[in-house]
C-alpha atoms as a PDB file:
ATOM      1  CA  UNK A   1     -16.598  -2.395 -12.248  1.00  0.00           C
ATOM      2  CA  UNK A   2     -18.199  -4.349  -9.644  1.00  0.00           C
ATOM      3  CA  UNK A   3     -19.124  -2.373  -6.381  1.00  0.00           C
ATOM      4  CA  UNK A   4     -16.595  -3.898  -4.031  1.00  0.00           C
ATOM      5  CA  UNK A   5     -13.862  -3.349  -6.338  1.00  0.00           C
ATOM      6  CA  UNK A   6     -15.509   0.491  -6.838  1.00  0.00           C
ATOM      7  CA  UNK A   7     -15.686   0.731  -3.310  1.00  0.00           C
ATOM      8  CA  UNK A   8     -12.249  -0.415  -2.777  1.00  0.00           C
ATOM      9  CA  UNK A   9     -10.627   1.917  -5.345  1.00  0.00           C
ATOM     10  CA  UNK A  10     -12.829   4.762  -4.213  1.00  0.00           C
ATOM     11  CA  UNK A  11     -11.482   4.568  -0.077  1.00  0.00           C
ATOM     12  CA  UNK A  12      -7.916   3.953  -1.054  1.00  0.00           C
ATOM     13  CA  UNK A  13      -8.075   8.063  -3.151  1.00  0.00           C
ATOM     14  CA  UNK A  14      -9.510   9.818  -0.089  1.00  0.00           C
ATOM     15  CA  UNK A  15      -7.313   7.032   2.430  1.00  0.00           C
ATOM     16  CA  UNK A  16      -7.009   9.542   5.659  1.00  0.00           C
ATOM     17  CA  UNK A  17      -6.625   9.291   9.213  1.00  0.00           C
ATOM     18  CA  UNK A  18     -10.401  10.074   9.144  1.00  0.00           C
ATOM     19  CA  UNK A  19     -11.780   7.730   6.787  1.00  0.00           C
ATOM     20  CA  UNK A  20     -10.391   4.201   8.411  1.00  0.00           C
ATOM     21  CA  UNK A  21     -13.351   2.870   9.537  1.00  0.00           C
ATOM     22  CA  UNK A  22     -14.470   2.920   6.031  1.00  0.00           C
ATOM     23  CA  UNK A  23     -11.959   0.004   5.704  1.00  0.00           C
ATOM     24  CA  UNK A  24     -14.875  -2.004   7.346  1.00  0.00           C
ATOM     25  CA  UNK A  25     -17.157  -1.441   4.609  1.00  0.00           C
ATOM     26  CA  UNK A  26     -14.614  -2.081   1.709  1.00  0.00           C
ATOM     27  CA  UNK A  27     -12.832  -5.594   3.266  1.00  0.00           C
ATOM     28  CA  UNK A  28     -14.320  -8.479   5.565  1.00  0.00           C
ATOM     29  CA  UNK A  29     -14.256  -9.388   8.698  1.00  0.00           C
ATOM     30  CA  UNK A  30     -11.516 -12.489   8.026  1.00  0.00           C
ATOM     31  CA  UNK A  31      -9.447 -10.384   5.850  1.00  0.00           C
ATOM     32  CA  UNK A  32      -6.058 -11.487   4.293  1.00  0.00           C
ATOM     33  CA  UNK A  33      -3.752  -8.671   3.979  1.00  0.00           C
ATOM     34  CA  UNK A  34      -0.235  -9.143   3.005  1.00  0.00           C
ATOM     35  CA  UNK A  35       2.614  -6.751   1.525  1.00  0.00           C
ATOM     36  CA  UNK A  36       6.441  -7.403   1.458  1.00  0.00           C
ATOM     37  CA  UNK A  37       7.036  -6.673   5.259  1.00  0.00           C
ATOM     38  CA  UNK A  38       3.691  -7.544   6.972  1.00  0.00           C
ATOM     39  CA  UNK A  39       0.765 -10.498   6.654  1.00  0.00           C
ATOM     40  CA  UNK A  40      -2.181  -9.262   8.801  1.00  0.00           C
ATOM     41  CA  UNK A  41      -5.213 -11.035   9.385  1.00  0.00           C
ATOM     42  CA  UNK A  42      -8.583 -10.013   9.850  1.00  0.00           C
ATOM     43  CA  UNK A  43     -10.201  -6.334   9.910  1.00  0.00           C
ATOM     44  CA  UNK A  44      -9.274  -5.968  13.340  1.00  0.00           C
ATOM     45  CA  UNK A  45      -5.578  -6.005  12.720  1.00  0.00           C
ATOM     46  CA  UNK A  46      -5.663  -4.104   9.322  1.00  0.00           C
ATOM     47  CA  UNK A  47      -7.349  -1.226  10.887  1.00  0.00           C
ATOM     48  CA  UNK A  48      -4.689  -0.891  13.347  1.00  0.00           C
ATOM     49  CA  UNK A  49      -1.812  -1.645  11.040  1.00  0.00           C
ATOM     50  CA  UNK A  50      -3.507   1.610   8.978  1.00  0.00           C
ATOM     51  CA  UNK A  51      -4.059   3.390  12.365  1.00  0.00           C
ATOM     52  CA  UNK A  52      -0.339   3.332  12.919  1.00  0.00           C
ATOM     53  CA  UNK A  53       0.718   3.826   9.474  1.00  0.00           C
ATOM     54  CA  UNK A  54      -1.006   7.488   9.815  1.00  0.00           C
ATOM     55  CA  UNK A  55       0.609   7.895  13.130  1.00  0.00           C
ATOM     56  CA  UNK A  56       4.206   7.522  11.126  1.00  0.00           C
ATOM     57  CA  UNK A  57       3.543   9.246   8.108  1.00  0.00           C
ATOM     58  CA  UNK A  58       3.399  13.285   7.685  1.00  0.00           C
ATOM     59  CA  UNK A  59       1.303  12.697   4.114  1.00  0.00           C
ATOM     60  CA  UNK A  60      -0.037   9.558   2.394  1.00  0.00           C
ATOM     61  CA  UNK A  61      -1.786   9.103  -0.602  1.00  0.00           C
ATOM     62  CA  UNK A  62      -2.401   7.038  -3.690  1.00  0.00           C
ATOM     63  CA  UNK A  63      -3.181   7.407  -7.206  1.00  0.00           C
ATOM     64  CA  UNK A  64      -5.121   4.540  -8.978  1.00  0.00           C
ATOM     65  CA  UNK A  65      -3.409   4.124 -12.355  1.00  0.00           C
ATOM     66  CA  UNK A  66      -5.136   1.183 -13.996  1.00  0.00           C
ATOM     67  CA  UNK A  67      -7.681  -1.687 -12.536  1.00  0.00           C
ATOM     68  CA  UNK A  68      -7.919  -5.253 -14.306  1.00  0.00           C
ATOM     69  CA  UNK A  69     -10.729  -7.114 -13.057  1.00  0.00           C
ATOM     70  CA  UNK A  70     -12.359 -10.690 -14.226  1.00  0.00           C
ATOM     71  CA  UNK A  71     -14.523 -13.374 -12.022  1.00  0.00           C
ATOM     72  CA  UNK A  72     -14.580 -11.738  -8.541  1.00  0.00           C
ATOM     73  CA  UNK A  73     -10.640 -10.995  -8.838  1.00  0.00           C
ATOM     74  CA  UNK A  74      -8.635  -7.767  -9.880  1.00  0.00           C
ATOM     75  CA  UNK A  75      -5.361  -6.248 -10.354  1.00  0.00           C
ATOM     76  CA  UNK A  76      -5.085  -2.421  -9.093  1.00  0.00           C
ATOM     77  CA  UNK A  77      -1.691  -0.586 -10.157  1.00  0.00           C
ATOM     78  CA  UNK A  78      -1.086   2.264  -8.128  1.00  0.00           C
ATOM     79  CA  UNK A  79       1.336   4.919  -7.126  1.00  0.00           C
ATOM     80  CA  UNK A  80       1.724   5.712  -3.469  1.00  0.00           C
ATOM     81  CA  UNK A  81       3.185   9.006  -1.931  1.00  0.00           C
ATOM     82  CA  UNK A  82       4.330   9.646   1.054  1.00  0.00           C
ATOM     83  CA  UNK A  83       6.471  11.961   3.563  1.00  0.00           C
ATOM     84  CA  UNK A  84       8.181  10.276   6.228  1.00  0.00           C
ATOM     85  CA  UNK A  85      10.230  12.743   8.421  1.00  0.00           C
ATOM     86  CA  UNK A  86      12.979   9.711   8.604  1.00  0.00           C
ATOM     87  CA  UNK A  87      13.058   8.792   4.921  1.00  0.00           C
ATOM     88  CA  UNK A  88      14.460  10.965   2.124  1.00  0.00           C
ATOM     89  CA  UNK A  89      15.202  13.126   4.406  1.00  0.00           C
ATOM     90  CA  UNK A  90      11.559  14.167   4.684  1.00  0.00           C
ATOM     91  CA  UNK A  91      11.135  14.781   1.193  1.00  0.00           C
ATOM     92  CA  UNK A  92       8.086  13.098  -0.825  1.00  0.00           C
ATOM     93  CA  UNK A  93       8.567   9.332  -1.737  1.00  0.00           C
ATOM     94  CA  UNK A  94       6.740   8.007  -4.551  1.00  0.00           C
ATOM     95  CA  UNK A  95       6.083   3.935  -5.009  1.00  0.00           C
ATOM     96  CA  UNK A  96       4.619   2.607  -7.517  1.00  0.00           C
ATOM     97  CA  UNK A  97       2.636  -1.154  -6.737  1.00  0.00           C
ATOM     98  CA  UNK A  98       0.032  -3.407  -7.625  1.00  0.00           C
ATOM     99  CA  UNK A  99      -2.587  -4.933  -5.381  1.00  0.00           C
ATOM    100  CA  UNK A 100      -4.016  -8.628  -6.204  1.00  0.00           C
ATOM    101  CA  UNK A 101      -7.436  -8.523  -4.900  1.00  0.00           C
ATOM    102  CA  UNK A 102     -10.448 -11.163  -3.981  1.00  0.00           C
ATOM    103  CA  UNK A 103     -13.806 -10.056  -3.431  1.00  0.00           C
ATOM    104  CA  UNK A 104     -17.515 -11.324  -3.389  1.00  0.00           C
ATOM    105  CA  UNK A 105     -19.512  -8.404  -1.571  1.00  0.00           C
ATOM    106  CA  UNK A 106     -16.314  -7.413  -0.105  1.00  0.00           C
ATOM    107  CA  UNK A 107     -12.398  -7.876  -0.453  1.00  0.00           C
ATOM    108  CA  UNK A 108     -11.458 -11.059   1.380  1.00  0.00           C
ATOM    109  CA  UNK A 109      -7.650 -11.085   0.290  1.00  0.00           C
ATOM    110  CA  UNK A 110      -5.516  -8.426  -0.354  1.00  0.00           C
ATOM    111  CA  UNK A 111      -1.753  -8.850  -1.700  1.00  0.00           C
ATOM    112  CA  UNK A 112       0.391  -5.828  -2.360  1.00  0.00           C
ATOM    113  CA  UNK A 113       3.379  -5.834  -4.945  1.00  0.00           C
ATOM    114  CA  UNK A 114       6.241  -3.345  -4.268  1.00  0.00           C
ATOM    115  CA  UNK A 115      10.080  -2.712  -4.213  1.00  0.00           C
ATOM    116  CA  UNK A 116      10.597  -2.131  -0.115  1.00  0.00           C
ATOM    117  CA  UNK A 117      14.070  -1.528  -1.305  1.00  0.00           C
ATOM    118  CA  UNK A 118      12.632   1.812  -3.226  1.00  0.00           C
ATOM    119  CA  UNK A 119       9.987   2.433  -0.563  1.00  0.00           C
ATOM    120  CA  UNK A 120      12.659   2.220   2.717  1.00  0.00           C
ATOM    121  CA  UNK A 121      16.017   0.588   2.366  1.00  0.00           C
ATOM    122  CA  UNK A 122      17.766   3.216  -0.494  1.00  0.00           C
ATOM    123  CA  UNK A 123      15.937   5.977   1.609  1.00  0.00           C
ATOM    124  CA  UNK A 124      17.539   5.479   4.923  1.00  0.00           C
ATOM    125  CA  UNK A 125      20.996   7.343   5.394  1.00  0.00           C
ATOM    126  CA  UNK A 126      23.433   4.926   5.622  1.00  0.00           C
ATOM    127  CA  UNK A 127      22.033   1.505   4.253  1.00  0.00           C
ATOM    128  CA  UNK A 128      20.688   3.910   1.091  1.00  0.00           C
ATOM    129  CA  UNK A 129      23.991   4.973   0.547  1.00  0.00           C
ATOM    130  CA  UNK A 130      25.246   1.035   0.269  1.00  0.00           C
ATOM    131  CA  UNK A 131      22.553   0.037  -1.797  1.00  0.00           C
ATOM    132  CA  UNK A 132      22.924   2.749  -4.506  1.00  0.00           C
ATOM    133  CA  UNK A 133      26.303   2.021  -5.043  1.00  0.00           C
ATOM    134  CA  UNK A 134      25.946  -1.590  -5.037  1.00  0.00           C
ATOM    135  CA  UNK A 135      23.158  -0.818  -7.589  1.00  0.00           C
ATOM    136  CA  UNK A 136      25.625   0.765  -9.910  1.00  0.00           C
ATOM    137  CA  UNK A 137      28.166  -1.835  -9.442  1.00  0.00           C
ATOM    138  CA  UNK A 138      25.617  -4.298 -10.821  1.00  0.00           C
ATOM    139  CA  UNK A 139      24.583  -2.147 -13.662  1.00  0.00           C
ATOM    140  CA  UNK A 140      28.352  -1.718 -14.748  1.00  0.00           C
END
Protein backbone atom coordinates (compact mmCIF):
# COMPACT_ATOMS: atom_id res chain seq x y z
CA UNK A 1 0.00 0.00 0.00
CA UNK A 2 1.47 3.21 -0.84
CA UNK A 3 2.00 5.66 2.18
CA UNK A 4 -0.64 8.22 1.32
CA UNK A 5 -3.18 5.70 0.85
CA UNK A 6 -1.71 4.03 4.42
CA UNK A 7 -1.85 7.28 5.84
CA UNK A 8 -5.26 7.95 4.66
CA UNK A 9 -6.77 4.64 5.87
CA UNK A 10 -4.84 4.88 9.10
CA UNK A 11 -6.52 8.75 10.18
CA UNK A 12 -9.95 7.81 8.99
CA UNK A 13 -9.83 4.46 12.17
CA UNK A 14 -8.77 6.84 14.95
CA UNK A 15 -11.02 10.00 13.00
CA UNK A 16 -11.74 12.17 16.41
CA UNK A 17 -12.42 15.56 17.32
CA UNK A 18 -8.70 15.48 18.34
CA UNK A 19 -7.00 14.14 15.46
CA UNK A 20 -8.33 16.77 12.58
CA UNK A 21 -5.41 18.47 11.94
CA UNK A 22 -3.99 15.23 10.91
CA UNK A 23 -6.31 15.75 7.86
CA UNK A 24 -3.44 18.16 6.75
CA UNK A 25 -0.96 15.54 6.55
CA UNK A 26 -3.21 12.87 4.78
CA UNK A 27 -4.92 15.41 1.86
CA UNK A 28 -3.49 18.64 0.03
CA UNK A 29 -3.78 21.88 0.21
CA UNK A 30 -6.28 22.12 -3.14
CA UNK A 31 -8.26 19.24 -2.06
CA UNK A 32 -11.43 17.93 -3.88
CA UNK A 33 -13.85 16.54 -1.52
CA UNK A 34 -17.24 15.56 -2.57
CA UNK A 35 -20.08 13.18 -1.05
CA UNK A 36 -23.84 13.09 -1.99
CA UNK A 37 -24.80 16.38 -0.09
CA UNK A 38 -21.58 18.49 -0.07
CA UNK A 39 -18.48 19.38 -2.71
CA UNK A 40 -15.80 21.16 -0.60
CA UNK A 41 -12.74 22.51 -1.83
CA UNK A 42 -9.49 22.81 -0.44
CA UNK A 43 -8.08 21.73 3.16
CA UNK A 44 -9.32 24.77 4.57
CA UNK A 45 -12.94 23.96 4.04
CA UNK A 46 -12.66 20.13 4.70
CA UNK A 47 -11.28 20.74 8.06
CA UNK A 48 -14.16 22.76 8.98
CA UNK A 49 -16.78 20.67 7.27
CA UNK A 50 -15.09 17.74 9.78
CA UNK A 51 -14.93 20.35 12.62
CA UNK A 52 -18.67 20.66 12.45
CA UNK A 53 -19.45 17.19 11.69
CA UNK A 54 -17.96 16.38 15.38
CA UNK A 55 -19.88 19.25 16.74
CA UNK A 56 -23.26 17.27 15.43
CA UNK A 57 -22.44 13.89 16.10
CA UNK A 58 -22.47 12.14 19.77
CA UNK A 59 -20.05 9.12 18.19
CA UNK A 60 -18.39 8.65 14.78
CA UNK A 61 -16.37 6.10 13.49
CA UNK A 62 -15.38 3.94 10.57
CA UNK A 63 -14.31 0.56 9.81
CA UNK A 64 -12.08 -0.01 6.68
CA UNK A 65 -13.46 -3.15 5.03
CA UNK A 66 -11.44 -3.58 1.86
CA UNK A 67 -8.88 -1.08 -0.15
CA UNK A 68 -8.30 -1.52 -4.07
CA UNK A 69 -5.51 0.46 -5.17
CA UNK A 70 -3.60 0.68 -8.79
CA UNK A 71 -1.49 3.79 -10.41
CA UNK A 72 -1.83 6.51 -7.71
CA UNK A 73 -5.76 5.73 -7.42
CA UNK A 74 -7.84 3.53 -4.90
CA UNK A 75 -11.14 2.36 -3.89
CA UNK A 76 -11.73 2.24 0.10
CA UNK A 77 -15.11 0.40 1.20
CA UNK A 78 -16.04 1.30 4.51
CA UNK A 79 -18.68 1.19 7.14
CA UNK A 80 -19.43 4.33 9.07
CA UNK A 81 -21.19 4.57 12.56
CA UNK A 82 -22.63 7.08 14.06
CA UNK A 83 -25.10 8.52 16.90
CA UNK A 84 -26.94 11.48 16.07
CA UNK A 85 -29.30 12.58 18.95
CA UNK A 86 -31.89 13.60 15.95
CA UNK A 87 -31.60 10.45 13.85
CA UNK A 88 -32.87 7.00 14.85
CA UNK A 89 -33.92 8.36 17.58
CA UNK A 90 -30.38 8.50 18.94
CA UNK A 91 -29.68 5.04 18.39
CA UNK A 92 -26.39 3.91 16.38
CA UNK A 93 -26.58 4.30 12.50
CA UNK A 94 -24.45 2.22 10.47
CA UNK A 95 -23.53 3.21 6.54
CA UNK A 96 -21.79 1.40 4.57
CA UNK A 97 -19.68 3.53 1.46
CA UNK A 98 -16.89 3.62 -0.74
CA UNK A 99 -14.40 6.41 -1.22
CA UNK A 100 -12.71 6.98 -4.85
CA UNK A 101 -9.42 8.39 -4.05
CA UNK A 102 -6.36 10.33 -5.98
CA UNK A 103 -3.13 10.69 -4.49
CA UNK A 104 0.62 11.40 -5.37
CA UNK A 105 2.29 12.24 -1.86
CA UNK A 106 -1.07 13.08 -0.70
CA UNK A 107 -4.91 12.66 -1.56
CA UNK A 108 -5.83 15.40 -4.02
CA UNK A 109 -9.52 14.14 -4.71
CA UNK A 110 -11.73 12.50 -2.60
CA UNK A 111 -15.34 11.14 -3.74
CA UNK A 112 -17.58 9.36 -1.30
CA UNK A 113 -20.32 6.74 -2.40
CA UNK A 114 -23.36 6.36 -0.07
CA UNK A 115 -27.22 5.95 0.24
CA UNK A 116 -28.12 9.57 2.11
CA UNK A 117 -31.51 8.02 2.00
CA UNK A 118 -30.09 5.18 4.61
CA UNK A 119 -27.72 7.64 6.30
CA UNK A 120 -30.66 10.62 6.97
CA UNK A 121 -33.88 10.63 5.05
CA UNK A 122 -35.51 6.95 6.43
CA UNK A 123 -34.02 8.10 9.87
CA UNK A 124 -35.88 11.28 10.38
CA UNK A 125 -39.46 10.87 12.01
CA UNK A 126 -41.77 11.75 9.62
CA UNK A 127 -40.08 11.71 6.06
CA UNK A 128 -38.59 8.01 7.38
CA UNK A 129 -41.89 6.93 7.93
CA UNK A 130 -42.90 7.92 4.04
CA UNK A 131 -39.99 6.49 2.63
CA UNK A 132 -40.27 3.01 4.24
CA UNK A 133 -43.54 2.53 3.11
CA UNK A 134 -42.99 3.78 -0.25
CA UNK A 135 -40.04 1.30 -0.15
CA UNK A 136 -42.38 -1.57 0.37
CA UNK A 137 -44.80 -0.41 -2.13
CA UNK A 138 -42.02 -0.71 -4.69
CA UNK A 139 -40.85 -4.04 -3.54
CA UNK A 140 -44.53 -5.45 -3.80
Amino acid sequence: MSPALDAFCKLYQSLSPDELQGLRRVYSDDVLFADPAHDIRGIDALVTYFEGLFERVQQCRFDIIQVMEQDGEAYVRWEMHFIHPRLNSGRPVSVPGVSHLCFADSVYYHRDFFDLGTMLYERLPLLGNCIRALKRRLNA
